[in-house]
PDB file of N, CA and C in Angstrom:
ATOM      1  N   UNK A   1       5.498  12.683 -29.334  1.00  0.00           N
ATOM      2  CA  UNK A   1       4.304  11.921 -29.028  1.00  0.00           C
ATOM      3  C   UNK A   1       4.664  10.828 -28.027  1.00  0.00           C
ATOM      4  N   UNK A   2       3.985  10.636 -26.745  1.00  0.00           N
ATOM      5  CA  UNK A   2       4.032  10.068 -26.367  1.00  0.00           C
ATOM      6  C   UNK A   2       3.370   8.380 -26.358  1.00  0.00           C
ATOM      7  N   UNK A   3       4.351   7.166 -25.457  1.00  0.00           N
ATOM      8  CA  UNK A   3       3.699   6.129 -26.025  1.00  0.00           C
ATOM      9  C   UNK A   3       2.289   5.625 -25.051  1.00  0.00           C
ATOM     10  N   UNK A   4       1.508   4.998 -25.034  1.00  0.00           N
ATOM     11  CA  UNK A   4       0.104   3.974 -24.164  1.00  0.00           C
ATOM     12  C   UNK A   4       1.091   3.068 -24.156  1.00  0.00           C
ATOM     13  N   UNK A   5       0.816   2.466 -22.706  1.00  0.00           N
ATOM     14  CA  UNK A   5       1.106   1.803 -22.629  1.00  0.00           C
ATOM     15  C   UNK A   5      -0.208   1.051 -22.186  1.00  0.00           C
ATOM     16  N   UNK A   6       0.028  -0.397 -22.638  1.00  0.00           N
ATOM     17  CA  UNK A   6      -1.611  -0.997 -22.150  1.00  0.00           C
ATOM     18  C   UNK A   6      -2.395  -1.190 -20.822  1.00  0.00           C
ATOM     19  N   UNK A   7      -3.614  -1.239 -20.277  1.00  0.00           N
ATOM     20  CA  UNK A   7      -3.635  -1.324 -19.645  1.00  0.00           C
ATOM     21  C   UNK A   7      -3.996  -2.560 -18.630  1.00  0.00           C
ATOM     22  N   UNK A   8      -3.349  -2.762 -17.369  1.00  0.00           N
ATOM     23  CA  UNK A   8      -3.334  -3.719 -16.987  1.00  0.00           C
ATOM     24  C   UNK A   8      -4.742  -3.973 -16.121  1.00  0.00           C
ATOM     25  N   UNK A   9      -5.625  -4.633 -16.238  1.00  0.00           N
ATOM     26  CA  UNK A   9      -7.019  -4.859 -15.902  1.00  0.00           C
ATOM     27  C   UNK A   9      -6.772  -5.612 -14.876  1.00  0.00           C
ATOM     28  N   UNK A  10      -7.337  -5.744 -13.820  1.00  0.00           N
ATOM     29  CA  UNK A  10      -7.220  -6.996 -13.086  1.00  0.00           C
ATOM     30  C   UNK A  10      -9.235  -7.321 -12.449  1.00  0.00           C
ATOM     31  N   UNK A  11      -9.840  -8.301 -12.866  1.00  0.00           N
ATOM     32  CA  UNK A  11     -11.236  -8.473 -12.392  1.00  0.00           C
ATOM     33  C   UNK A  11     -11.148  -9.610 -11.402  1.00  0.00           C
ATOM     34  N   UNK A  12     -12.380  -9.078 -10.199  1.00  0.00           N
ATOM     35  CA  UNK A  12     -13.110 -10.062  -9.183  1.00  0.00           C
ATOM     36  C   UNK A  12     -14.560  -9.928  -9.653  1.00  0.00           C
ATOM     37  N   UNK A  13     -14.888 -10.511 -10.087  1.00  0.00           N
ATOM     38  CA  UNK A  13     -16.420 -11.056 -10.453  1.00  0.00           C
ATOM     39  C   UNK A  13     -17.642 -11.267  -9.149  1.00  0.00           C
ATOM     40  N   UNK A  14     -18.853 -10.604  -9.200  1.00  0.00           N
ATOM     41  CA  UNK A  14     -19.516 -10.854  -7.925  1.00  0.00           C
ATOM     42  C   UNK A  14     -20.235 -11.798  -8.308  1.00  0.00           C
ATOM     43  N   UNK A  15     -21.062 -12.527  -7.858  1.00  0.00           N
ATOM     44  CA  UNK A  15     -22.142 -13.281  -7.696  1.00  0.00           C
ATOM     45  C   UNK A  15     -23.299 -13.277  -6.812  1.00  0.00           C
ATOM     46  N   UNK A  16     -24.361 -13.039  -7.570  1.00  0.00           N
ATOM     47  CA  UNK A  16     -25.253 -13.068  -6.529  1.00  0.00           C
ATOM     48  C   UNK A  16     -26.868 -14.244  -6.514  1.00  0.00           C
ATOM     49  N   UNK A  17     -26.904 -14.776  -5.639  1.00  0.00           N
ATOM     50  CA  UNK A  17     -27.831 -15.715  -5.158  1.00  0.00           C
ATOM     51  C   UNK A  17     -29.241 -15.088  -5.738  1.00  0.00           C
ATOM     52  N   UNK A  18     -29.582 -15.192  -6.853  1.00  0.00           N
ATOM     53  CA  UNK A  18     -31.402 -15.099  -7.172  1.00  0.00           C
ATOM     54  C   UNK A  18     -32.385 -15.493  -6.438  1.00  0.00           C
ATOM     55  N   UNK A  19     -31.880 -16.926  -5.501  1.00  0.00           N
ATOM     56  CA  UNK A  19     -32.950 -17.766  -4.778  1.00  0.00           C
ATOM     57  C   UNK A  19     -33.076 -16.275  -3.231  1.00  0.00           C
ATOM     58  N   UNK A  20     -31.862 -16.462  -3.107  1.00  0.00           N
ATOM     59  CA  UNK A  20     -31.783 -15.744  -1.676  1.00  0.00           C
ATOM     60  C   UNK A  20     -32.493 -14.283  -1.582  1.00  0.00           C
ATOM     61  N   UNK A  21     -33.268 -14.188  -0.839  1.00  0.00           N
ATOM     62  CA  UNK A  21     -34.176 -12.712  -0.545  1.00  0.00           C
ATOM     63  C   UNK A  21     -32.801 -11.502  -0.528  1.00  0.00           C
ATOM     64  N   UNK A  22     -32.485 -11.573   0.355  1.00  0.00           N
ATOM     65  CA  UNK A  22     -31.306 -10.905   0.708  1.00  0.00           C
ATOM     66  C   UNK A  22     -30.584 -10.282  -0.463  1.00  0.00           C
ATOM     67  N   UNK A  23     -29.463 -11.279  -0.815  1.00  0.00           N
ATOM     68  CA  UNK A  23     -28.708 -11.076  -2.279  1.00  0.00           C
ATOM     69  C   UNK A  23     -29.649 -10.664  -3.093  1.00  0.00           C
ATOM     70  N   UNK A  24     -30.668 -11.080  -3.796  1.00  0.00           N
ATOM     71  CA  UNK A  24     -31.746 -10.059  -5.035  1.00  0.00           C
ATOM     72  C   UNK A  24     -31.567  -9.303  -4.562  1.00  0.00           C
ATOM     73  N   UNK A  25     -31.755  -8.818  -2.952  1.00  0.00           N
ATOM     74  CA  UNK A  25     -32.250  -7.320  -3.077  1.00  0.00           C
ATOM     75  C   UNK A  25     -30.866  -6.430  -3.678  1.00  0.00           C
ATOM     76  N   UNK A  26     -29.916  -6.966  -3.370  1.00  0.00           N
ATOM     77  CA  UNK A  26     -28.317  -6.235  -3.096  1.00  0.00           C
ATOM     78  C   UNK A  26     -28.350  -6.345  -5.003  1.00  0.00           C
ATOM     79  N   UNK A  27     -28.917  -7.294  -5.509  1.00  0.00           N
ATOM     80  CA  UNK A  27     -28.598  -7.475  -7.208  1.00  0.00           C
ATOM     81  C   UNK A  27     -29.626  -6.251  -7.811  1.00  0.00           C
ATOM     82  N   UNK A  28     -30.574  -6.581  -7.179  1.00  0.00           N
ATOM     83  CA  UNK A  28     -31.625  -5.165  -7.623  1.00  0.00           C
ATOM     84  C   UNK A  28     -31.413  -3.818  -7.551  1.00  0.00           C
ATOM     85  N   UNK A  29     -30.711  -3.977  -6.503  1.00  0.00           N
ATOM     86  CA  UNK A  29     -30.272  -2.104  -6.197  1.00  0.00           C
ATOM     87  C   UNK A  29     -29.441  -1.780  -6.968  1.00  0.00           C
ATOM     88  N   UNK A  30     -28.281  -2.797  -7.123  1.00  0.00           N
ATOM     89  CA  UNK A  30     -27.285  -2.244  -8.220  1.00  0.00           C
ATOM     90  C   UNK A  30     -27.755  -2.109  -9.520  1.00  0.00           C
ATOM     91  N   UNK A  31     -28.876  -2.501 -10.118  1.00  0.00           N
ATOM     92  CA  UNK A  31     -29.486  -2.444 -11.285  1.00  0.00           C
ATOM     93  C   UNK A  31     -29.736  -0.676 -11.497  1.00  0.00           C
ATOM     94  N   UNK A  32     -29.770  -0.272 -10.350  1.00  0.00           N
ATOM     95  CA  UNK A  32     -30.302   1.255 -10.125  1.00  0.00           C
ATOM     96  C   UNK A  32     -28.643   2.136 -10.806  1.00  0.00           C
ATOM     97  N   UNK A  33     -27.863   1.417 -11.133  1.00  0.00           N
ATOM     98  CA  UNK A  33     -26.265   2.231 -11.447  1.00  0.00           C
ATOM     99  C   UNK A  33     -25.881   2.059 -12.870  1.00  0.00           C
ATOM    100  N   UNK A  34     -25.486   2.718 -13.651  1.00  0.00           N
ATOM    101  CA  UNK A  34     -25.287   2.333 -15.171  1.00  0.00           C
ATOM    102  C   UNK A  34     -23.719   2.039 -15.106  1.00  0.00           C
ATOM    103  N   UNK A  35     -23.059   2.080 -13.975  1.00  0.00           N
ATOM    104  CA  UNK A  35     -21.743   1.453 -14.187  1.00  0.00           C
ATOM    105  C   UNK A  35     -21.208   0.804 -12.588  1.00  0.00           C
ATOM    106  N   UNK A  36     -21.536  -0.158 -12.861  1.00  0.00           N
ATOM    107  CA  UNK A  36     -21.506  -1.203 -12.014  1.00  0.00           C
ATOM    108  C   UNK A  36     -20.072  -1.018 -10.950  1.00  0.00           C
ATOM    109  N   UNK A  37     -18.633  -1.069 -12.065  1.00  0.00           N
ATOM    110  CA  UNK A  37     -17.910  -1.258 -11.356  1.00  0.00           C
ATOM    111  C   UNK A  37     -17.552   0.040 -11.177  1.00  0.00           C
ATOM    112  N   UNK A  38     -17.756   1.256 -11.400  1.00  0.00           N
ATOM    113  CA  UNK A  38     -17.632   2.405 -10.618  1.00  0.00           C
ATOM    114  C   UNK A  38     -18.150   2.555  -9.391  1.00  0.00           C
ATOM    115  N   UNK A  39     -19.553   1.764  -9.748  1.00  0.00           N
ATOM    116  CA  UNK A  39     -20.131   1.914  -8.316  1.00  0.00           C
ATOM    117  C   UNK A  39     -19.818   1.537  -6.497  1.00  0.00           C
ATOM    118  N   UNK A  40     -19.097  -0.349  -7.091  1.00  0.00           N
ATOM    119  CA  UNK A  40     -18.664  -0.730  -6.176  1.00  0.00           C
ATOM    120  C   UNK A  40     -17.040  -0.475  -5.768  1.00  0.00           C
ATOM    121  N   UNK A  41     -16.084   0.254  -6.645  1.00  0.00           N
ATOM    122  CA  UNK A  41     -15.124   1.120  -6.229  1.00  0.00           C
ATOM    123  C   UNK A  41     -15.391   1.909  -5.277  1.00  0.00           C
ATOM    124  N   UNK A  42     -16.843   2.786  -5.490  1.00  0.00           N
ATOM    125  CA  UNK A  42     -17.346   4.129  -4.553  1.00  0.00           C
ATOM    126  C   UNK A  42     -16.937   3.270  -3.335  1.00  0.00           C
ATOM    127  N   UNK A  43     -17.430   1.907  -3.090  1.00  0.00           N
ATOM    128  CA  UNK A  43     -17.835   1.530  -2.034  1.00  0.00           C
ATOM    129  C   UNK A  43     -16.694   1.252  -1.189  1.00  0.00           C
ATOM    130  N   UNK A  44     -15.650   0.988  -1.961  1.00  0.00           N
ATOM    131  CA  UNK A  44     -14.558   0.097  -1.376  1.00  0.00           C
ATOM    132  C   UNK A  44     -14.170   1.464  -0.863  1.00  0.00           C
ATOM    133  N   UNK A  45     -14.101   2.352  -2.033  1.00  0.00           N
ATOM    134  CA  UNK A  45     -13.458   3.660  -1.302  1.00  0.00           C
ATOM    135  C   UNK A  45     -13.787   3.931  -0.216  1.00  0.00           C
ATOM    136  N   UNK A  46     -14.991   4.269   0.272  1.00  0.00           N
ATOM    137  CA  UNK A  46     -15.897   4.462   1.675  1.00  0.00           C
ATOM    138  C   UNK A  46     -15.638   3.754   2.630  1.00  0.00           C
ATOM    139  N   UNK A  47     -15.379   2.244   2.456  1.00  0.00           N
ATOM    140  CA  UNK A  47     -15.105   1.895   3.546  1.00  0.00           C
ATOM    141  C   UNK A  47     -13.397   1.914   4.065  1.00  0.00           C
ATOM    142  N   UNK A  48     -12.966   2.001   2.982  1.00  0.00           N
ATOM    143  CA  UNK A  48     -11.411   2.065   3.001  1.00  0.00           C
ATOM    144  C   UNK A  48     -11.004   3.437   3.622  1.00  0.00           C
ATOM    145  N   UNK A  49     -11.952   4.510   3.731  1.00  0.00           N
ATOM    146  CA  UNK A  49     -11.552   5.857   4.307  1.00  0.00           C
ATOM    147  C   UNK A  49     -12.210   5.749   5.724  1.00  0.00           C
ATOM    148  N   UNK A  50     -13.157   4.754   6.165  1.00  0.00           N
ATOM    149  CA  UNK A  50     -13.748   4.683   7.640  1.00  0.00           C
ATOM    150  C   UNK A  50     -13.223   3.869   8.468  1.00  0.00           C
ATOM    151  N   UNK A  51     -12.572   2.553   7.351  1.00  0.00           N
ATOM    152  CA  UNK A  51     -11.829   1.798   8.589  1.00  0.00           C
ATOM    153  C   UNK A  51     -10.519   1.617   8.116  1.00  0.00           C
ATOM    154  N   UNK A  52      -9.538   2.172   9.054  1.00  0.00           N
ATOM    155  CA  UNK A  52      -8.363   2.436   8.966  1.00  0.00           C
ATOM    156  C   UNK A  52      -7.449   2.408  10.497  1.00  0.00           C
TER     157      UNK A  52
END
C-alpha cells in the first residue's frame, strides 16, 4: 500500500468590485460555473498556450 502524501494547496484569492459595472459583469459570468477555480485554471491555461 502505498503512502498520500498531503497536499500542498497554494491560493490567490480574486476580488471583485460590486460598485464597478465592469467587474459585476466579470463576477456574474463566473456565477454561470459550478467550480470556480477550475474555471479560471481553463483560463490561465489558454492564455499560457497563446502567449509564449
Amino acid at each position: 500500500m502505498t503512502e498520500k502524501t498531503p497536499k500542498d494547496i497554494r491560493r490567490r484569492p480574486v476580488a471583485f468590485n460590486y460598485n464597478d459595472p465592469h467587474q459585476r459583469a466579470l463576477y456574474e459570468h463566473t456565477l454561470k460555473f459550478t467550480n470556480f477555480s477550475a474555471y479560471i485554471k481553463s483560463l490561465i491555461q489558454r492564455d499560457m498556450d497563446t502567449v509564449k
